[in-house]
C-alpha atoms as a PDB file:
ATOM      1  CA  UNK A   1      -1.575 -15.420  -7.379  1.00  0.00           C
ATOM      2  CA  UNK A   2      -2.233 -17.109  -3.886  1.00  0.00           C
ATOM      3  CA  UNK A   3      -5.886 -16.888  -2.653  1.00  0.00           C
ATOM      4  CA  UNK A   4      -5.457 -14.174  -0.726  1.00  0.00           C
ATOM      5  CA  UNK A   5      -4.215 -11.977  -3.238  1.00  0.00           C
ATOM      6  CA  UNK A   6      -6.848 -13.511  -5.071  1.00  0.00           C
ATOM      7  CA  UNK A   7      -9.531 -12.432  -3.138  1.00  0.00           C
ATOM      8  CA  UNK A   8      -7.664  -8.857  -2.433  1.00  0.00           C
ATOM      9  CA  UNK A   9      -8.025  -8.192  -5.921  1.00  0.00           C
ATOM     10  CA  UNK A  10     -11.392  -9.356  -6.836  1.00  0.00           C
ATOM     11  CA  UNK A  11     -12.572  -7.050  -3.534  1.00  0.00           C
ATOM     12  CA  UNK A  12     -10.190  -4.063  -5.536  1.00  0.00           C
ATOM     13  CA  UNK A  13     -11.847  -4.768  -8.668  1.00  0.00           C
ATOM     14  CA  UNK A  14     -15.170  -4.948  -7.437  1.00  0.00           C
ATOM     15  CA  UNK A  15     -15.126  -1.988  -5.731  1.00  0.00           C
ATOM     16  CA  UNK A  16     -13.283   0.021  -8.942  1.00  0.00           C
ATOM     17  CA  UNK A  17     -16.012  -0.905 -11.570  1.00  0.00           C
ATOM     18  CA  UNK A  18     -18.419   0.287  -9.849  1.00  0.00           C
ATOM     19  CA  UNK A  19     -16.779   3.524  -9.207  1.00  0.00           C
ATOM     20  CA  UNK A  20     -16.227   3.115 -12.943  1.00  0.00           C
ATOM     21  CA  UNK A  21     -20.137   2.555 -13.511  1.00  0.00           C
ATOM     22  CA  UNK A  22     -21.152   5.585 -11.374  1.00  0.00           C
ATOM     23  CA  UNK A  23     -18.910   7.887 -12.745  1.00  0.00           C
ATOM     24  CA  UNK A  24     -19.364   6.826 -15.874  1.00  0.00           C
ATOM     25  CA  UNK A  25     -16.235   5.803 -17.269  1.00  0.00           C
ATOM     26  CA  UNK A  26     -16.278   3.334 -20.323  1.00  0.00           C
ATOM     27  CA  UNK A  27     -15.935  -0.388 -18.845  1.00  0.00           C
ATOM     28  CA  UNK A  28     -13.005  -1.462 -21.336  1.00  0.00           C
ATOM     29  CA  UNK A  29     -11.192   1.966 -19.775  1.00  0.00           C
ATOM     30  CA  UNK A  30     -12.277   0.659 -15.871  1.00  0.00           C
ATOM     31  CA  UNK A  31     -10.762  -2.603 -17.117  1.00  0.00           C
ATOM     32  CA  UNK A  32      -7.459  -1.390 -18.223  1.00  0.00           C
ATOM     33  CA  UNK A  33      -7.192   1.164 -14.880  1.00  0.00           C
ATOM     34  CA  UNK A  34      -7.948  -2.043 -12.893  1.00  0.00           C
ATOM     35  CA  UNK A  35      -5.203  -3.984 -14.432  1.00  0.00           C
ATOM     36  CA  UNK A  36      -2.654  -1.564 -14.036  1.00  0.00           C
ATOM     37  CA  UNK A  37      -3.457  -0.516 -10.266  1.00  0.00           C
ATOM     38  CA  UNK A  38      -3.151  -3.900  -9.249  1.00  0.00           C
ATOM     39  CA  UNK A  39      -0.798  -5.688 -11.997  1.00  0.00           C
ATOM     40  CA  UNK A  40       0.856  -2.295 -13.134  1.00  0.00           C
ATOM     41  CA  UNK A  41       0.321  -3.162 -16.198  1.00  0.00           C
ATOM     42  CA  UNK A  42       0.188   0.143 -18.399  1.00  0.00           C
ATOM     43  CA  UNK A  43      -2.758   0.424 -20.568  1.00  0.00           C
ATOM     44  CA  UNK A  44      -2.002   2.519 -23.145  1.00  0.00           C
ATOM     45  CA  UNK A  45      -1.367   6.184 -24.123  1.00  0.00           C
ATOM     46  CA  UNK A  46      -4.352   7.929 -23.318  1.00  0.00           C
ATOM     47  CA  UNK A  47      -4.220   6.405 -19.491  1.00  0.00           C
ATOM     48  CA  UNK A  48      -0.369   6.788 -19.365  1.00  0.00           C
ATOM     49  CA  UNK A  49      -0.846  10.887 -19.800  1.00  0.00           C
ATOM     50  CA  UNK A  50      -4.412  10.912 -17.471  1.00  0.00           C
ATOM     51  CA  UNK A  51      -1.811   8.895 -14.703  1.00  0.00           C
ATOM     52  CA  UNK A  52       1.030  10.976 -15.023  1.00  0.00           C
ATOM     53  CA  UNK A  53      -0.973  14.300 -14.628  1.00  0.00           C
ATOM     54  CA  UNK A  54      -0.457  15.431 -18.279  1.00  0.00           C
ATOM     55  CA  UNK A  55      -3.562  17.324 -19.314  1.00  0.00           C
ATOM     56  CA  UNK A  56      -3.037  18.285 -22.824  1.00  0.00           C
ATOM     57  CA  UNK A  57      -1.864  15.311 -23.726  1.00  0.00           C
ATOM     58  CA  UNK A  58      -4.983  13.858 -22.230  1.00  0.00           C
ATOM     59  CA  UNK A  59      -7.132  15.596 -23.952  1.00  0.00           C
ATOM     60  CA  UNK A  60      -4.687  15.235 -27.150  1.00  0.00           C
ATOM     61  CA  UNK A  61      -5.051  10.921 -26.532  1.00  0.00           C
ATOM     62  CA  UNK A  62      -8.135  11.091 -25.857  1.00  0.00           C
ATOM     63  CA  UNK A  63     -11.628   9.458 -28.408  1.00  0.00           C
ATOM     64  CA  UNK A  64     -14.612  11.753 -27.983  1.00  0.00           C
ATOM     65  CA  UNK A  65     -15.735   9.597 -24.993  1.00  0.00           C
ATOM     66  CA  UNK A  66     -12.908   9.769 -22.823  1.00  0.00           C
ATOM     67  CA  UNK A  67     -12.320  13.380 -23.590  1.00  0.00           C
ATOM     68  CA  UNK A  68     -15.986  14.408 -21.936  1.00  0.00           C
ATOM     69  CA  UNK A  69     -15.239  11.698 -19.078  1.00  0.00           C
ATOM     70  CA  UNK A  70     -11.643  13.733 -18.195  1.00  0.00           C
ATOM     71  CA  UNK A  71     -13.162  15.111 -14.976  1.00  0.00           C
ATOM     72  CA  UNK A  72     -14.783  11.742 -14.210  1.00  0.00           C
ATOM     73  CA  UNK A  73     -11.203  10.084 -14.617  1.00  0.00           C
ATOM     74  CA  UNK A  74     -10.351  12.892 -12.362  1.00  0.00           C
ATOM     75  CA  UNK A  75     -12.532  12.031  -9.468  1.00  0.00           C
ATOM     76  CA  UNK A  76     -12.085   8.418  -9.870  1.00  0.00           C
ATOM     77  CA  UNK A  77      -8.507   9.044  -9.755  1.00  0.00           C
ATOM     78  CA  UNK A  78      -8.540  10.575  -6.615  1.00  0.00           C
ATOM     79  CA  UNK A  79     -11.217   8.691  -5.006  1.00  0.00           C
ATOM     80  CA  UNK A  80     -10.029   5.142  -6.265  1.00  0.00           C
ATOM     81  CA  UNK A  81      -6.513   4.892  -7.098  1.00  0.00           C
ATOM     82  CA  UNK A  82      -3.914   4.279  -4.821  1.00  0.00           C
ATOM     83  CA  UNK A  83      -2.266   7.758  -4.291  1.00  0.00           C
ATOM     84  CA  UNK A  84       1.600   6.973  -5.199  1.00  0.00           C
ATOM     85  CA  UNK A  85       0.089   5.194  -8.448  1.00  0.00           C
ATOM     86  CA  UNK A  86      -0.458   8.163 -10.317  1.00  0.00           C
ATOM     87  CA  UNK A  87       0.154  12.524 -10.529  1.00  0.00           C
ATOM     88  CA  UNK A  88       3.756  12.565 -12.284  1.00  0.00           C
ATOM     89  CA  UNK A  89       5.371  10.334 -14.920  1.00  0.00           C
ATOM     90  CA  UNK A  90       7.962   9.591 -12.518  1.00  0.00           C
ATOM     91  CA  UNK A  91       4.757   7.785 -10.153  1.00  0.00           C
ATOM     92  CA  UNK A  92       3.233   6.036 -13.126  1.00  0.00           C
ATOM     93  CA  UNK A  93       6.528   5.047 -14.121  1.00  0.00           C
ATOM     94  CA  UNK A  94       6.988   3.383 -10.493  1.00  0.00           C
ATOM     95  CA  UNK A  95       4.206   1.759 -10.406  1.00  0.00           C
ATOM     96  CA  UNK A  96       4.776  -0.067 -13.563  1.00  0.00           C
ATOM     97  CA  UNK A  97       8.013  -0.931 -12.707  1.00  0.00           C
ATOM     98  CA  UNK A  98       7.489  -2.474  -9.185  1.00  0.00           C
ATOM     99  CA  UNK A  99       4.047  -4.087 -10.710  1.00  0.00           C
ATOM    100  CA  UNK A 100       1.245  -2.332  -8.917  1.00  0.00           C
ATOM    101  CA  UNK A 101      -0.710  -3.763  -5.717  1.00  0.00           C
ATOM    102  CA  UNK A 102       0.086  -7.211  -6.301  1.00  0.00           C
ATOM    103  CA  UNK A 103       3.775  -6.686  -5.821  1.00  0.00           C
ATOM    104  CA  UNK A 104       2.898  -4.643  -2.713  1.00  0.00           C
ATOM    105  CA  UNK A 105       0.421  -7.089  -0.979  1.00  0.00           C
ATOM    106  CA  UNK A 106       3.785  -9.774  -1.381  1.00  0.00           C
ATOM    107  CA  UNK A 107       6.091  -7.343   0.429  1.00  0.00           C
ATOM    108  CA  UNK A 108       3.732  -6.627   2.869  1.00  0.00           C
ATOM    109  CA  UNK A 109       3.229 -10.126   3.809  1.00  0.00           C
ATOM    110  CA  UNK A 110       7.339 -10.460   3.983  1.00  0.00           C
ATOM    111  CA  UNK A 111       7.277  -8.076   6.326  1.00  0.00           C
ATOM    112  CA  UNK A 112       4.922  -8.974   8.180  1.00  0.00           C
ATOM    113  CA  UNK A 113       6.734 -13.109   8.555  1.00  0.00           C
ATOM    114  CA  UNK A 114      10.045 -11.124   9.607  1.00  0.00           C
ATOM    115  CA  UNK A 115       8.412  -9.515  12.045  1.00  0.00           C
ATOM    116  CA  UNK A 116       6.718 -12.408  13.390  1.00  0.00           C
ATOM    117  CA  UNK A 117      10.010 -14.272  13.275  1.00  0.00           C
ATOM    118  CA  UNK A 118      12.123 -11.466  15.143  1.00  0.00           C
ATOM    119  CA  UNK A 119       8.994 -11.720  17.656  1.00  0.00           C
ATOM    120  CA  UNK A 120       9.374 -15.295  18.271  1.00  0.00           C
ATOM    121  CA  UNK A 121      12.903 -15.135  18.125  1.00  0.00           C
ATOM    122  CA  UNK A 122      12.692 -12.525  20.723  1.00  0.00           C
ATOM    123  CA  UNK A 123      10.562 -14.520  22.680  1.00  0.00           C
ATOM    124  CA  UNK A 124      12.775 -17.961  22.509  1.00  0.00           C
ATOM    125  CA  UNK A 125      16.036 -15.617  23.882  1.00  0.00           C
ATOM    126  CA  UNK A 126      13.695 -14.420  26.796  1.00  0.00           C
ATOM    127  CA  UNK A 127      12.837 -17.814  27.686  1.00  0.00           C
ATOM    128  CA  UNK A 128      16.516 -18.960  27.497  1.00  0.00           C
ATOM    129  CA  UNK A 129      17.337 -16.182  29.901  1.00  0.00           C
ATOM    130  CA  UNK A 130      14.682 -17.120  32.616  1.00  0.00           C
ATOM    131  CA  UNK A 131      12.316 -14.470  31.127  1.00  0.00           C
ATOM    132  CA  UNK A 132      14.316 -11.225  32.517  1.00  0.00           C
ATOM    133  CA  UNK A 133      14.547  -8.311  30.112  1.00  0.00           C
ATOM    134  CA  UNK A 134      17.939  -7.165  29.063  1.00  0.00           C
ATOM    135  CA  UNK A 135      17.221  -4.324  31.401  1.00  0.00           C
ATOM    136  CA  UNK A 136      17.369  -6.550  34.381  1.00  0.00           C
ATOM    137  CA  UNK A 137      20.945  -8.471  32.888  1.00  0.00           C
ATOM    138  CA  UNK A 138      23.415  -5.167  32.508  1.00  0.00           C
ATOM    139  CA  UNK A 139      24.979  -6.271  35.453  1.00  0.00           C
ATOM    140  CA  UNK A 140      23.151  -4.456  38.499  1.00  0.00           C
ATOM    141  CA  UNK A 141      21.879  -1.511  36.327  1.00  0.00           C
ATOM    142  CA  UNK A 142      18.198  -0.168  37.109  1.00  0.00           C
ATOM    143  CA  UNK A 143      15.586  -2.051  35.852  1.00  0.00           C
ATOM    144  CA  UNK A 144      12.662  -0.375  33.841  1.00  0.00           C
ATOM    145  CA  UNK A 145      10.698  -1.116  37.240  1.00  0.00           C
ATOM    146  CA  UNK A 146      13.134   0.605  39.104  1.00  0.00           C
ATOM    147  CA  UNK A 147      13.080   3.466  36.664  1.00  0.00           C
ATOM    148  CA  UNK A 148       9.650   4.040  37.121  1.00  0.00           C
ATOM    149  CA  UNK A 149       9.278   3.537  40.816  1.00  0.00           C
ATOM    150  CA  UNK A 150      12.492   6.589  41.049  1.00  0.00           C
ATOM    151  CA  UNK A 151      10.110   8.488  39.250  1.00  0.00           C
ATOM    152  CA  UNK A 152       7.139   8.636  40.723  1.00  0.00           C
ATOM    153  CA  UNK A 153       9.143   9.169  44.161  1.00  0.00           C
ATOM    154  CA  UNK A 154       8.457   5.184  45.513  1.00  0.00           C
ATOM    155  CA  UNK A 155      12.341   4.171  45.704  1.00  0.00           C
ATOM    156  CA  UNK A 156      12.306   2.053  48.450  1.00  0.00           C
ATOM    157  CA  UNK A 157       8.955   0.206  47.988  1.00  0.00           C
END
Protein backbone atom coordinates (compact mmCIF):
# COMPACT_ATOMS: atom_id res chain seq x y z
CA UNK A 1 0.00 0.00 0.00
CA UNK A 2 1.30 3.55 -1.08
CA UNK A 3 1.66 6.08 1.82
CA UNK A 4 -1.32 7.57 1.38
CA UNK A 5 -3.36 4.67 1.69
CA UNK A 6 -1.10 4.06 4.36
CA UNK A 7 -1.86 6.83 6.34
CA UNK A 8 -5.80 6.59 5.25
CA UNK A 9 -5.91 3.48 7.00
CA UNK A 10 -3.98 3.99 10.09
CA UNK A 11 -6.42 7.37 10.50
CA UNK A 12 -9.53 4.47 9.79
CA UNK A 13 -8.09 2.25 12.25
CA UNK A 14 -7.41 4.68 14.75
CA UNK A 15 -10.52 6.09 14.80
CA UNK A 16 -12.41 2.33 14.78
CA UNK A 17 -10.61 1.00 17.97
CA UNK A 18 -11.52 3.45 19.80
CA UNK A 19 -15.07 3.26 18.86
CA UNK A 20 -14.29 -0.38 19.62
CA UNK A 21 -12.88 0.63 23.22
CA UNK A 22 -15.90 2.84 24.07
CA UNK A 23 -18.40 0.61 23.10
CA UNK A 24 -16.86 -2.05 24.39
CA UNK A 25 -16.31 -4.49 21.84
CA UNK A 26 -13.50 -7.17 22.40
CA UNK A 27 -10.16 -5.77 20.67
CA UNK A 28 -9.37 -9.14 18.68
CA UNK A 29 -13.27 -8.56 17.29
CA UNK A 30 -12.31 -4.48 16.54
CA UNK A 31 -9.28 -6.05 14.85
CA UNK A 32 -10.98 -8.40 12.57
CA UNK A 33 -13.96 -5.54 11.72
CA UNK A 34 -10.96 -3.27 10.92
CA UNK A 35 -9.42 -5.65 8.54
CA UNK A 36 -12.34 -6.38 6.68
CA UNK A 37 -13.70 -2.64 6.28
CA UNK A 38 -10.61 -1.66 4.83
CA UNK A 39 -8.98 -5.02 3.29
CA UNK A 40 -12.45 -6.86 3.01
CA UNK A 41 -11.09 -9.44 4.40
CA UNK A 42 -13.98 -11.58 6.11
CA UNK A 43 -13.37 -12.46 9.62
CA UNK A 44 -15.21 -15.22 10.37
CA UNK A 45 -18.76 -16.54 11.02
CA UNK A 46 -19.96 -14.74 13.83
CA UNK A 47 -19.02 -11.18 11.96
CA UNK A 48 -20.19 -12.57 8.54
CA UNK A 49 -24.01 -12.98 10.10
CA UNK A 50 -23.63 -9.46 12.47
CA UNK A 51 -22.56 -7.81 8.64
CA UNK A 52 -25.11 -9.30 6.69
CA UNK A 53 -27.99 -8.32 9.14
CA UNK A 54 -28.70 -11.94 10.27
CA UNK A 55 -29.77 -11.79 13.89
CA UNK A 56 -30.34 -15.28 14.92
CA UNK A 57 -27.57 -16.42 13.49
CA UNK A 58 -25.73 -13.77 15.41
CA UNK A 59 -26.76 -14.62 18.39
CA UNK A 60 -26.47 -18.49 17.26
CA UNK A 61 -22.29 -17.57 16.34
CA UNK A 62 -21.93 -15.77 18.91
CA UNK A 63 -19.30 -16.70 22.60
CA UNK A 64 -20.98 -15.27 25.68
CA UNK A 65 -19.06 -11.98 25.09
CA UNK A 66 -20.09 -11.08 21.80
CA UNK A 67 -23.61 -12.18 22.40
CA UNK A 68 -24.09 -9.30 25.35
CA UNK A 69 -21.99 -6.82 22.99
CA UNK A 70 -24.81 -7.48 19.92
CA UNK A 71 -26.27 -4.00 20.44
CA UNK A 72 -22.78 -2.51 20.82
CA UNK A 73 -21.84 -4.18 17.35
CA UNK A 74 -25.04 -2.56 16.43
CA UNK A 75 -24.15 0.98 17.14
CA UNK A 76 -20.68 0.61 16.03
CA UNK A 77 -22.02 -0.69 12.91
CA UNK A 78 -23.92 2.15 12.16
CA UNK A 79 -21.77 4.75 13.54
CA UNK A 80 -18.40 3.30 12.09
CA UNK A 81 -18.75 1.19 9.16
CA UNK A 82 -18.99 2.32 5.85
CA UNK A 83 -22.76 2.01 5.00
CA UNK A 84 -22.66 -0.27 1.66
CA UNK A 85 -20.19 -2.60 3.78
CA UNK A 86 -22.71 -4.26 5.66
CA UNK A 87 -27.04 -4.89 6.22
CA UNK A 88 -27.57 -7.90 3.62
CA UNK A 89 -25.38 -10.84 2.59
CA UNK A 90 -25.50 -9.59 -0.79
CA UNK A 91 -23.42 -6.09 0.81
CA UNK A 92 -21.02 -8.16 2.85
CA UNK A 93 -20.59 -10.30 0.00
CA UNK A 94 -19.55 -7.05 -2.12
CA UNK A 95 -17.43 -5.83 -0.03
CA UNK A 96 -15.35 -8.87 0.17
CA UNK A 97 -15.28 -9.28 -3.27
CA UNK A 98 -14.15 -5.76 -4.44
CA UNK A 99 -11.68 -5.77 -1.17
CA UNK A 100 -13.06 -3.12 1.12
CA UNK A 101 -11.71 0.65 1.38
CA UNK A 102 -8.44 -0.03 0.06
CA UNK A 103 -9.76 -1.03 -3.32
CA UNK A 104 -11.98 2.07 -3.17
CA UNK A 105 -9.34 4.74 -2.15
CA UNK A 106 -7.36 3.20 -5.67
CA UNK A 107 -10.43 3.87 -7.83
CA UNK A 108 -10.97 6.99 -6.42
CA UNK A 109 -7.60 8.22 -7.14
CA UNK A 110 -8.13 6.81 -10.98
CA UNK A 111 -10.74 8.89 -11.21
CA UNK A 112 -9.65 11.54 -9.98
CA UNK A 113 -6.05 11.39 -12.73
CA UNK A 114 -8.78 10.99 -15.62
CA UNK A 115 -10.34 13.79 -14.66
CA UNK A 116 -7.37 15.82 -14.30
CA UNK A 117 -6.21 14.54 -17.67
CA UNK A 118 -9.61 15.31 -19.59
CA UNK A 119 -9.07 18.84 -17.74
CA UNK A 120 -5.76 19.43 -19.16
CA UNK A 121 -6.61 17.94 -22.24
CA UNK A 122 -9.45 20.29 -22.38
CA UNK A 123 -7.34 23.01 -21.64
CA UNK A 124 -4.43 22.16 -24.39
CA UNK A 125 -7.54 22.06 -27.27
CA UNK A 126 -8.62 25.59 -25.94
CA UNK A 127 -5.28 26.90 -26.29
CA UNK A 128 -4.88 25.37 -29.81
CA UNK A 129 -8.06 27.14 -30.77
CA UNK A 130 -6.98 30.71 -29.58
CA UNK A 131 -8.88 30.12 -26.28
CA UNK A 132 -12.61 30.48 -27.82
CA UNK A 133 -15.17 28.03 -26.46
CA UNK A 134 -16.82 25.71 -28.86
CA UNK A 135 -19.75 28.01 -28.39
CA UNK A 136 -18.01 30.80 -30.14
CA UNK A 137 -16.67 28.14 -33.27
CA UNK A 138 -20.32 26.68 -34.58
CA UNK A 139 -19.96 28.85 -37.32
CA UNK A 140 -21.76 32.28 -36.35
CA UNK A 141 -24.07 30.62 -33.71
CA UNK A 142 -24.74 32.70 -30.36
CA UNK A 143 -22.22 32.63 -28.00
CA UNK A 144 -22.99 31.82 -24.24
CA UNK A 145 -22.33 35.74 -23.88
CA UNK A 146 -24.74 36.44 -26.34
CA UNK A 147 -27.18 34.08 -24.73
CA UNK A 148 -27.10 35.79 -21.67
CA UNK A 149 -27.03 39.37 -22.79
CA UNK A 150 -30.67 38.20 -25.05
CA UNK A 151 -31.80 37.37 -21.80
CA UNK A 152 -31.54 39.86 -19.62
CA UNK A 153 -32.92 42.23 -22.55
CA UNK A 154 -29.10 43.93 -23.37
CA UNK A 155 -28.92 42.66 -27.18
CA UNK A 156 -27.23 45.31 -28.65
CA UNK A 157 -24.70 46.26 -25.90
Amino acid sequence: MRGEYRVRAEARTQEMTDAGARLGIRADMVSALIAYTIYGEPKGHFLAAVLSNKLVESFGRADEGNAAALGSYTKFLYNEMPSGSWGSLAAYESWVDTGGLSARWVEDEAKAKSRAADLEGRKKALKGNGGRTPERDSGGGLSVTDLRKMALGNVGD
